[in-house]
PDB file of N, CA and C in Angstrom:
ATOM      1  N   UNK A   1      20.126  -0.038   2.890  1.00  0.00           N
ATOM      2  CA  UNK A   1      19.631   1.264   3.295  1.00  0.00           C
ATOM      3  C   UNK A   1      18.683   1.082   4.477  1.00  0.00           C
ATOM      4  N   UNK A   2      19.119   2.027   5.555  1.00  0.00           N
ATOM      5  CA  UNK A   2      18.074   1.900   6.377  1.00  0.00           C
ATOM      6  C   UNK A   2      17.073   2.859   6.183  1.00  0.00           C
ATOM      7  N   UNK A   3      15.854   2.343   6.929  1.00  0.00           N
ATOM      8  CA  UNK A   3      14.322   3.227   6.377  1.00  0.00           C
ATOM      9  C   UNK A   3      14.678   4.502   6.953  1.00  0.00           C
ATOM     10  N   UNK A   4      14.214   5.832   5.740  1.00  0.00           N
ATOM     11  CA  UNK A   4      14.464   7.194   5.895  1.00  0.00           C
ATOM     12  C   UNK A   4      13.311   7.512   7.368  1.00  0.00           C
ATOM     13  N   UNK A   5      14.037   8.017   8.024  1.00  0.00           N
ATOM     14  CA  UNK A   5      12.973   9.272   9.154  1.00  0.00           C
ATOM     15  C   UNK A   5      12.415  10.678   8.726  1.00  0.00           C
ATOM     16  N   UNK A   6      11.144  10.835   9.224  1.00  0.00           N
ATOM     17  CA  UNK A   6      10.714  12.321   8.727  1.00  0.00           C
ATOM     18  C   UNK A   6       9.999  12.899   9.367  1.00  0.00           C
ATOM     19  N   UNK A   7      10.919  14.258   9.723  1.00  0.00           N
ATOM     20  CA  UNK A   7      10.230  14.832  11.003  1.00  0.00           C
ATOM     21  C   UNK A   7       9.578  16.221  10.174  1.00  0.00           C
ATOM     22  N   UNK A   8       8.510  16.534  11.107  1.00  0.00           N
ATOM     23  CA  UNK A   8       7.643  17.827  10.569  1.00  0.00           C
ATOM     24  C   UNK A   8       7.156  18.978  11.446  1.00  0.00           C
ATOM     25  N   UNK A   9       7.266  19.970  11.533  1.00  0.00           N
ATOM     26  CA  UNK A   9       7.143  20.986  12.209  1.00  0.00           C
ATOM     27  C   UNK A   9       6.164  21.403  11.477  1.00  0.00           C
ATOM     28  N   UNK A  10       5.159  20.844  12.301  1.00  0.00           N
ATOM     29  CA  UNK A  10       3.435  22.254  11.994  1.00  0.00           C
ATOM     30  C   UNK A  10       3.313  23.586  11.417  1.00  0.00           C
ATOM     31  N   UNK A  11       3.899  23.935  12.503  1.00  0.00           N
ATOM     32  CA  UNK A  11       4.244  25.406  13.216  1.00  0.00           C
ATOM     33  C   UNK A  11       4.654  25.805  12.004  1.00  0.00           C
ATOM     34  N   UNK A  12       5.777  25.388  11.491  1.00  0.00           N
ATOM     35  CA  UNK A  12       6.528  26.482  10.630  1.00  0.00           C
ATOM     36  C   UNK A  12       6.498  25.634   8.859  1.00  0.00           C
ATOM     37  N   UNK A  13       5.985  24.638   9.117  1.00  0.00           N
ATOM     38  CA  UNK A  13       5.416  23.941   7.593  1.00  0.00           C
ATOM     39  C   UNK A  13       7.055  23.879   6.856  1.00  0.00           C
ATOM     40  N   UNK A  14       7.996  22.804   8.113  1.00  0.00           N
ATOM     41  CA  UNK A  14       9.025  22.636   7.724  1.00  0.00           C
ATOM     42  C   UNK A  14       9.133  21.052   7.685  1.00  0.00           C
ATOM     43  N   UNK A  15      10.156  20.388   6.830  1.00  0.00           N
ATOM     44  CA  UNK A  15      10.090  18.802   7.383  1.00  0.00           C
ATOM     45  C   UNK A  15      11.849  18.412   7.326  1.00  0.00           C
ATOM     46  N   UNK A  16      12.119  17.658   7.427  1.00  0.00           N
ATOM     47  CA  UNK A  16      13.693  17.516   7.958  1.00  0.00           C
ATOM     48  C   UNK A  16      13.554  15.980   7.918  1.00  0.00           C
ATOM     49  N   UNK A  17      14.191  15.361   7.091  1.00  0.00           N
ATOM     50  CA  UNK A  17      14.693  13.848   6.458  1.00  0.00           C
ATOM     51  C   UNK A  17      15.548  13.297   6.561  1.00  0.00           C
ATOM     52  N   UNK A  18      16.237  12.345   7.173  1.00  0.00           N
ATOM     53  CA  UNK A  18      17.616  11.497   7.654  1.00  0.00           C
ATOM     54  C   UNK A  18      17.140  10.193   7.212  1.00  0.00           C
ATOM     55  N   UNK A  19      18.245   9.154   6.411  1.00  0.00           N
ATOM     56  CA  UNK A  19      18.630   8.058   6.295  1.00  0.00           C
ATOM     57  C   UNK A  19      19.906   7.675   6.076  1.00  0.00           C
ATOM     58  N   UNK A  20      20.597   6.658   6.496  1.00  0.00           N
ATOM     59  CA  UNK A  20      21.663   5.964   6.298  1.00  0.00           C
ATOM     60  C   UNK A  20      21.683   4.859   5.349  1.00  0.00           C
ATOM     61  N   UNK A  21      22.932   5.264   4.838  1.00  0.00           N
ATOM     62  CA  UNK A  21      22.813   4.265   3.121  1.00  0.00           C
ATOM     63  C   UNK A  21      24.369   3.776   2.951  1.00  0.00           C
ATOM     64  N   UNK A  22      24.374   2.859   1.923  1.00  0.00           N
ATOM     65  CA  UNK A  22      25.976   2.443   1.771  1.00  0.00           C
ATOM     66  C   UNK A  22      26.105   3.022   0.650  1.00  0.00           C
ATOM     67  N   UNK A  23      27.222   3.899  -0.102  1.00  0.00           N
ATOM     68  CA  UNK A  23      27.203   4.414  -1.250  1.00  0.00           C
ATOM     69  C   UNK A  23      27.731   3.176  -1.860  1.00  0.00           C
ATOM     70  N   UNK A  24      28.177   3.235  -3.296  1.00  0.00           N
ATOM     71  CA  UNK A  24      28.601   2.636  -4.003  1.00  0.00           C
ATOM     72  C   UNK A  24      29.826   1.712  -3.920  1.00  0.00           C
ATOM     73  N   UNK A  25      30.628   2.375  -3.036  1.00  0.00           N
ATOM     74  CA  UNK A  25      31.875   1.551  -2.215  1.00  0.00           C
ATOM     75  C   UNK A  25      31.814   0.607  -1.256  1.00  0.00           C
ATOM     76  N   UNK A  26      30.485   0.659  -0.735  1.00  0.00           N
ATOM     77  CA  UNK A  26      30.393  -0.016   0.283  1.00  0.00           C
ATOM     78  C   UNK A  26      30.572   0.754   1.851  1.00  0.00           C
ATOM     79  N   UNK A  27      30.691   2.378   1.456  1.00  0.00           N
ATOM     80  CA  UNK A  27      31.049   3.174   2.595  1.00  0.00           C
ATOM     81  C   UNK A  27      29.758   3.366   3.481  1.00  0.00           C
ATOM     82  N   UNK A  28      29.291   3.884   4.583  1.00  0.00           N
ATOM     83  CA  UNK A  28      28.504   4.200   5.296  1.00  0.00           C
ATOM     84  C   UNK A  28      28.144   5.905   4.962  1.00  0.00           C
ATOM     85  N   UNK A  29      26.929   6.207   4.914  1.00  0.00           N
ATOM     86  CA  UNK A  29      26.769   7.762   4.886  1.00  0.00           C
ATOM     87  C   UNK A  29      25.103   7.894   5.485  1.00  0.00           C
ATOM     88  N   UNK A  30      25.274   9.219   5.862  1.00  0.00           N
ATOM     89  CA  UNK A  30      23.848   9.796   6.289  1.00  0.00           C
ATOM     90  C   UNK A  30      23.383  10.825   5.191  1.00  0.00           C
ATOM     91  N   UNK A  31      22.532  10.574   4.932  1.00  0.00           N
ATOM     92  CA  UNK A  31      21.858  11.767   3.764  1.00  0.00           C
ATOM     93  C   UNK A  31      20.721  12.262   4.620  1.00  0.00           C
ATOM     94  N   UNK A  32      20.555  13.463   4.223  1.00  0.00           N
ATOM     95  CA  UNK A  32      19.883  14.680   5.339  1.00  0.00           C
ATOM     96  C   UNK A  32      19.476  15.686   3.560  1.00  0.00           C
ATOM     97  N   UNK A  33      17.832  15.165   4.330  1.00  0.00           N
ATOM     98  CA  UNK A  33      17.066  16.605   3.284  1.00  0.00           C
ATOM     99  C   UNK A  33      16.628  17.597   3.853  1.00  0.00           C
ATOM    100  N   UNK A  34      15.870  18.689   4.009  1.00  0.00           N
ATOM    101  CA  UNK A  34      15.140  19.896   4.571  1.00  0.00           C
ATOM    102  C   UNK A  34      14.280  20.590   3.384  1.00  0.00           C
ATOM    103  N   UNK A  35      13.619  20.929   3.786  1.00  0.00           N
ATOM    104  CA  UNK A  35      13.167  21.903   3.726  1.00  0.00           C
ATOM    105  C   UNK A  35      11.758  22.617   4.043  1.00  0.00           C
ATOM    106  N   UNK A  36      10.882  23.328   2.999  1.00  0.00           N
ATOM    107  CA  UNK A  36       9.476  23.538   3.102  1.00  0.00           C
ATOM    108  C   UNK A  36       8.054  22.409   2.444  1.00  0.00           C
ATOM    109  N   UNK A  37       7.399  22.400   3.588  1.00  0.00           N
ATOM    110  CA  UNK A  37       6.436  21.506   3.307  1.00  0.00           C
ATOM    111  C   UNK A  37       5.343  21.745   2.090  1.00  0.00           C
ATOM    112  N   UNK A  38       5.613  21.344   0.655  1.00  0.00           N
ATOM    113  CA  UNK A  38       4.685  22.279  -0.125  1.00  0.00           C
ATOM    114  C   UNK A  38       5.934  22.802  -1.389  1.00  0.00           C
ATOM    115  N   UNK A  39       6.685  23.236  -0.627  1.00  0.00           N
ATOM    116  CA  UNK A  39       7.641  23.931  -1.764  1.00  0.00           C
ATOM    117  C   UNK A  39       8.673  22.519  -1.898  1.00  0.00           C
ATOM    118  N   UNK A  40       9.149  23.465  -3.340  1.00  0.00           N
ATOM    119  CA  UNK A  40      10.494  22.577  -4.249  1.00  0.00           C
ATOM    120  C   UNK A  40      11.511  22.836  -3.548  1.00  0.00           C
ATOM    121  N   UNK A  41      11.406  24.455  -2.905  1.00  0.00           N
ATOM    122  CA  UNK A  41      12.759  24.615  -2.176  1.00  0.00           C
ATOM    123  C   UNK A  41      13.323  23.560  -1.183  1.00  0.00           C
ATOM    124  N   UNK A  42      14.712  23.358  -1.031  1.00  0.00           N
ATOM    125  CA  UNK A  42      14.917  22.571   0.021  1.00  0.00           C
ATOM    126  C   UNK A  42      16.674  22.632  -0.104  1.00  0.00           C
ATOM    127  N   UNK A  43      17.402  21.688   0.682  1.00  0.00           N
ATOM    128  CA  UNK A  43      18.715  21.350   0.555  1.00  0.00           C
ATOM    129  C   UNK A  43      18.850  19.798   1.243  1.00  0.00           C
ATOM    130  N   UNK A  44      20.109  19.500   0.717  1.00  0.00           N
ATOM    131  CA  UNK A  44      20.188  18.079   1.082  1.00  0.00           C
ATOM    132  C   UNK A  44      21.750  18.070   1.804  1.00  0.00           C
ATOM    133  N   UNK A  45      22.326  16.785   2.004  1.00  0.00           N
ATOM    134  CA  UNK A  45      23.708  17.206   2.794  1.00  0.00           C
ATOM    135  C   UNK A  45      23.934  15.497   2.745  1.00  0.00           C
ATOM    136  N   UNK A  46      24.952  15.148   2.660  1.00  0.00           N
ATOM    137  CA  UNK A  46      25.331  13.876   2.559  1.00  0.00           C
ATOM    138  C   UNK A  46      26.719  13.732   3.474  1.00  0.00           C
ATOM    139  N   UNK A  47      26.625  13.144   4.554  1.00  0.00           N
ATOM    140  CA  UNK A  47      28.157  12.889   5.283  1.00  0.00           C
ATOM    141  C   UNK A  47      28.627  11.352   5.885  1.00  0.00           C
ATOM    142  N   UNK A  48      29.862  11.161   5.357  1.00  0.00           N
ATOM    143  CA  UNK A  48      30.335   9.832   5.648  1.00  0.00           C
ATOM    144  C   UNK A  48      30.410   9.319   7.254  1.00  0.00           C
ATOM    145  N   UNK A  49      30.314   8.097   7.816  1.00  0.00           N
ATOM    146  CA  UNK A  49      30.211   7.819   9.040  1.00  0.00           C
ATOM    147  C   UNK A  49      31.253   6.380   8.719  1.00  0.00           C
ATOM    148  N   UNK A  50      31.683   6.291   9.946  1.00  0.00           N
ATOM    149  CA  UNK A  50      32.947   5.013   9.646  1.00  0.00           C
ATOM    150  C   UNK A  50      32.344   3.694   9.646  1.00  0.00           C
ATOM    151  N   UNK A  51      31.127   3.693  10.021  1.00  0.00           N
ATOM    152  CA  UNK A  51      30.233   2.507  10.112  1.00  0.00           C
ATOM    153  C   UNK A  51      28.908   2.524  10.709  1.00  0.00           C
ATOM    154  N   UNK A  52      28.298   1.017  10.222  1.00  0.00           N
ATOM    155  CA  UNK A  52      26.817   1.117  10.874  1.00  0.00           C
ATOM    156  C   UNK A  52      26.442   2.011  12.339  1.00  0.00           C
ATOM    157  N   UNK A  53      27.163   1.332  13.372  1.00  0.00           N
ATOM    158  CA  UNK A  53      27.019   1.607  14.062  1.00  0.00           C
ATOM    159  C   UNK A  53      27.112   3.412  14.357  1.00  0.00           C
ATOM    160  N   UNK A  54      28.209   3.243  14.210  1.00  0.00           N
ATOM    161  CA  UNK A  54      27.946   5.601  14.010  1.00  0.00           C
ATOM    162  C   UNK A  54      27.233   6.206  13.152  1.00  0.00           C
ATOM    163  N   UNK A  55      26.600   5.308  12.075  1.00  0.00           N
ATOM    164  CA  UNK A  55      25.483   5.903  11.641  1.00  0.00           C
ATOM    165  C   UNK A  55      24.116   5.758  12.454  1.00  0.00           C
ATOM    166  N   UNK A  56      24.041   4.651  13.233  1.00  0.00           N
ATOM    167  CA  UNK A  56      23.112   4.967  14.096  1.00  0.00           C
ATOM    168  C   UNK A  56      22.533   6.356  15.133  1.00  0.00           C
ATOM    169  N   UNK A  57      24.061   6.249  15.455  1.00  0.00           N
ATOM    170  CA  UNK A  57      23.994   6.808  17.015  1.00  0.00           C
ATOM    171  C   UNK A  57      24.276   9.017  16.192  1.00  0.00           C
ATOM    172  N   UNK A  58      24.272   8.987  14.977  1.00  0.00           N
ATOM    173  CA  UNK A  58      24.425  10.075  14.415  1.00  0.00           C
ATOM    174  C   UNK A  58      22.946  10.201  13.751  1.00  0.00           C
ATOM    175  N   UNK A  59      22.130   9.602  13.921  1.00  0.00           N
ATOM    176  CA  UNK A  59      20.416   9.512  13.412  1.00  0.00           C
ATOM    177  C   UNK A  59      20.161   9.208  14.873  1.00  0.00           C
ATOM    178  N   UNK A  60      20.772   9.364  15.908  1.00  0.00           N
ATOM    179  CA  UNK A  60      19.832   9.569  17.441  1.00  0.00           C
ATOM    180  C   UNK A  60      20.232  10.708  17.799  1.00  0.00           C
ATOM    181  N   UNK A  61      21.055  11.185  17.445  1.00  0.00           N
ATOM    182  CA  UNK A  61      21.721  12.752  17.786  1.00  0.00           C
ATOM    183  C   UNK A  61      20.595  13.511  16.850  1.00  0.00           C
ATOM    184  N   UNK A  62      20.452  13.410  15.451  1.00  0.00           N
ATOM    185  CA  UNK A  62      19.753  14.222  14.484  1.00  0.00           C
ATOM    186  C   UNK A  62      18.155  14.205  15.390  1.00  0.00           C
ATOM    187  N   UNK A  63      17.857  12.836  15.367  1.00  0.00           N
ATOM    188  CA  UNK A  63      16.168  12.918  15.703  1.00  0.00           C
ATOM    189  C   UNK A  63      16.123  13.719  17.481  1.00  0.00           C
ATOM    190  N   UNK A  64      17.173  14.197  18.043  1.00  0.00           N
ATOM    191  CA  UNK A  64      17.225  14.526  19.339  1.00  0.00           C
ATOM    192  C   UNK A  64      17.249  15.889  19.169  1.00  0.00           C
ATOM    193  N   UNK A  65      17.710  16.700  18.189  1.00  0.00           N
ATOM    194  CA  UNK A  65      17.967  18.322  18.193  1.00  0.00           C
ATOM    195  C   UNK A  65      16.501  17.901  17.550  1.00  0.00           C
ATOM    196  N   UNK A  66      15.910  17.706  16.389  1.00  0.00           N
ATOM    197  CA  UNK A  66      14.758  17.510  15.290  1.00  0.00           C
ATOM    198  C   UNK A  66      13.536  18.261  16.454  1.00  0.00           C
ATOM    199  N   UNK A  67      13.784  16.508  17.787  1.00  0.00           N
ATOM    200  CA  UNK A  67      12.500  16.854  18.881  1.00  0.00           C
ATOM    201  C   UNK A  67      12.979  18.543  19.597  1.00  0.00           C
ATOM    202  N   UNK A  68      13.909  18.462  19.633  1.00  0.00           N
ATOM    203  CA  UNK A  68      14.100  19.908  20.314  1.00  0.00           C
ATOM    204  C   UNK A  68      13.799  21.377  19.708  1.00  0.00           C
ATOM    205  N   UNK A  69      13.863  21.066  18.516  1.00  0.00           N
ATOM    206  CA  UNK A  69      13.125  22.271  17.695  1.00  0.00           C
ATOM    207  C   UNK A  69      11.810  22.460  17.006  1.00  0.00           C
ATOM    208  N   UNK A  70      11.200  21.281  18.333  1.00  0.00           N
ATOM    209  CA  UNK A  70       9.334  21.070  17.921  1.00  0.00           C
ATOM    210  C   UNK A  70       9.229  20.013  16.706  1.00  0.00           C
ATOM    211  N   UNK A  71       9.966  19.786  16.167  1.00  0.00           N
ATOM    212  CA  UNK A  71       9.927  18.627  15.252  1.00  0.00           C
ATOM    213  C   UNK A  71       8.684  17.373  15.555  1.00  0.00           C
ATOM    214  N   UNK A  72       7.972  16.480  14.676  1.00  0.00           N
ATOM    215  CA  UNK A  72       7.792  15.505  15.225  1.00  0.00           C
ATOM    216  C   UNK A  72       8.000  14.538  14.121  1.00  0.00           C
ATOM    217  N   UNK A  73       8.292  13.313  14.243  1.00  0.00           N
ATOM    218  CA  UNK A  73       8.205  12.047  13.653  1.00  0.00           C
ATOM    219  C   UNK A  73       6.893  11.908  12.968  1.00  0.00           C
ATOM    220  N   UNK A  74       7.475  12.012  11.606  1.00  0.00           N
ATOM    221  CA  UNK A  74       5.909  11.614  10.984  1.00  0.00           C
ATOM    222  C   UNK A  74       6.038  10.545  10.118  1.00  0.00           C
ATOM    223  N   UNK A  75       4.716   9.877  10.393  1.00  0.00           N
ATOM    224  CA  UNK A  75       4.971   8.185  10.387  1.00  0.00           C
ATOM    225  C   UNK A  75       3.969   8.332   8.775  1.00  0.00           C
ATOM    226  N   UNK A  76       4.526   7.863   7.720  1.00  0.00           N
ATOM    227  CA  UNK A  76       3.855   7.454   6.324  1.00  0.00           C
ATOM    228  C   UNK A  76       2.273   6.673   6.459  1.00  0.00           C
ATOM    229  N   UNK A  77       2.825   5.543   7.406  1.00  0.00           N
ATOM    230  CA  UNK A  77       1.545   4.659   7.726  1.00  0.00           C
ATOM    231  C   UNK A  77       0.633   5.255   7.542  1.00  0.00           C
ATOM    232  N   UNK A  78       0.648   5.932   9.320  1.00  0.00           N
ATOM    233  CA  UNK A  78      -0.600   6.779   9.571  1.00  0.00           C
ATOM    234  C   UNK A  78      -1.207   8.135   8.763  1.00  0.00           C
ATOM    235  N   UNK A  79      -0.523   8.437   8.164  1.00  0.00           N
ATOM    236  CA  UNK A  79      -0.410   9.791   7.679  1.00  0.00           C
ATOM    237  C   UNK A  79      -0.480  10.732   8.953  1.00  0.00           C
ATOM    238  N   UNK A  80       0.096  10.551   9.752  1.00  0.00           N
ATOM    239  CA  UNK A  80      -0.541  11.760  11.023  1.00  0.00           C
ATOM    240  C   UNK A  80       1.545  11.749  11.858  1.00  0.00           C
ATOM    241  N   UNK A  81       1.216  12.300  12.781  1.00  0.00           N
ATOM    242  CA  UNK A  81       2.549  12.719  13.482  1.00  0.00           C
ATOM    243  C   UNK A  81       2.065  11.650  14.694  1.00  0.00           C
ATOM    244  N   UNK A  82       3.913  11.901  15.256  1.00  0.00           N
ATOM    245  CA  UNK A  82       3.917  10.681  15.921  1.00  0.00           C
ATOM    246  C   UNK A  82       4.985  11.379  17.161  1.00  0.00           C
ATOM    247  N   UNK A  83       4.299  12.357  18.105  1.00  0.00           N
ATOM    248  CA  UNK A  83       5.243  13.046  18.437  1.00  0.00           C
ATOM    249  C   UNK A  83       6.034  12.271  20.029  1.00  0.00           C
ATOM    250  N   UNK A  84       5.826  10.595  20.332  1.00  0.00           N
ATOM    251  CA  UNK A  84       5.985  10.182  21.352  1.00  0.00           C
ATOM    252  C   UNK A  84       7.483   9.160  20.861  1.00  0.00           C
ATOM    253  N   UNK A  85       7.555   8.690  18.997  1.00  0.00           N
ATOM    254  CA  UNK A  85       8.671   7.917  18.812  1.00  0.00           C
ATOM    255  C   UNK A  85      10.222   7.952  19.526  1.00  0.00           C
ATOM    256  N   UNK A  86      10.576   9.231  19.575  1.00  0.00           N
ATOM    257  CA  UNK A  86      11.650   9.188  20.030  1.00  0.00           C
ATOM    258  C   UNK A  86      11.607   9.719  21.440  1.00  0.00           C
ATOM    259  N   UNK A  87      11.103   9.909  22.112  1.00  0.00           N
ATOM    260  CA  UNK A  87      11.082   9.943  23.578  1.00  0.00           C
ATOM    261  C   UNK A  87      11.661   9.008  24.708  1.00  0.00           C
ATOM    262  N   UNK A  88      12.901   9.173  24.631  1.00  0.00           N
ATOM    263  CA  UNK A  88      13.717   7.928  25.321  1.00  0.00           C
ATOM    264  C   UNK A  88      13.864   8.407  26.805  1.00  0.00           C
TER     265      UNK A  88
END
């Protein structure tokens, strides 16, 4: 499993979660959580990728709309946001 990302929107006290995992087969997948920061509410979404590698480059697409809708990378470490990580 690669380490989950977690982006957070201030603004709207939203957070949005991506990691790539091997299910049980040995298949590649992206699991995607959402929701409200605080609440139980949320949804999750799980979709297969043909391999490592397109699971990458499908967690640089996610963290690229994430920054585009004010999102930021929030880093566990620090407890604080990290709104410069993905700035390529």
């Amino acid at each position: 499993m690669i380490s989950p990302i977690r982006w957070e929107n201030p603004a709207t006290a939203r957070y949005y979660e991506a990691l790539l995992q091997q299910n049980l087969f040995g298949d590649w997948e992206v699991l995607r959580l959402w929701g409200g920061i605080g609440s139980r509410q949320g949804g999750h979404q799980c979709d297969p990728v043909p391999d490592l590698v397109c699971g990458m480059q499908a967690l640089d697409i996610l963290a690229k709309h994430r920054m585009q809708r004010g999102y930021w990378v929030y880093s566990a470490d620090s407890g604080r946001d990290c709104p410069a990580a993905f700035n390529d």
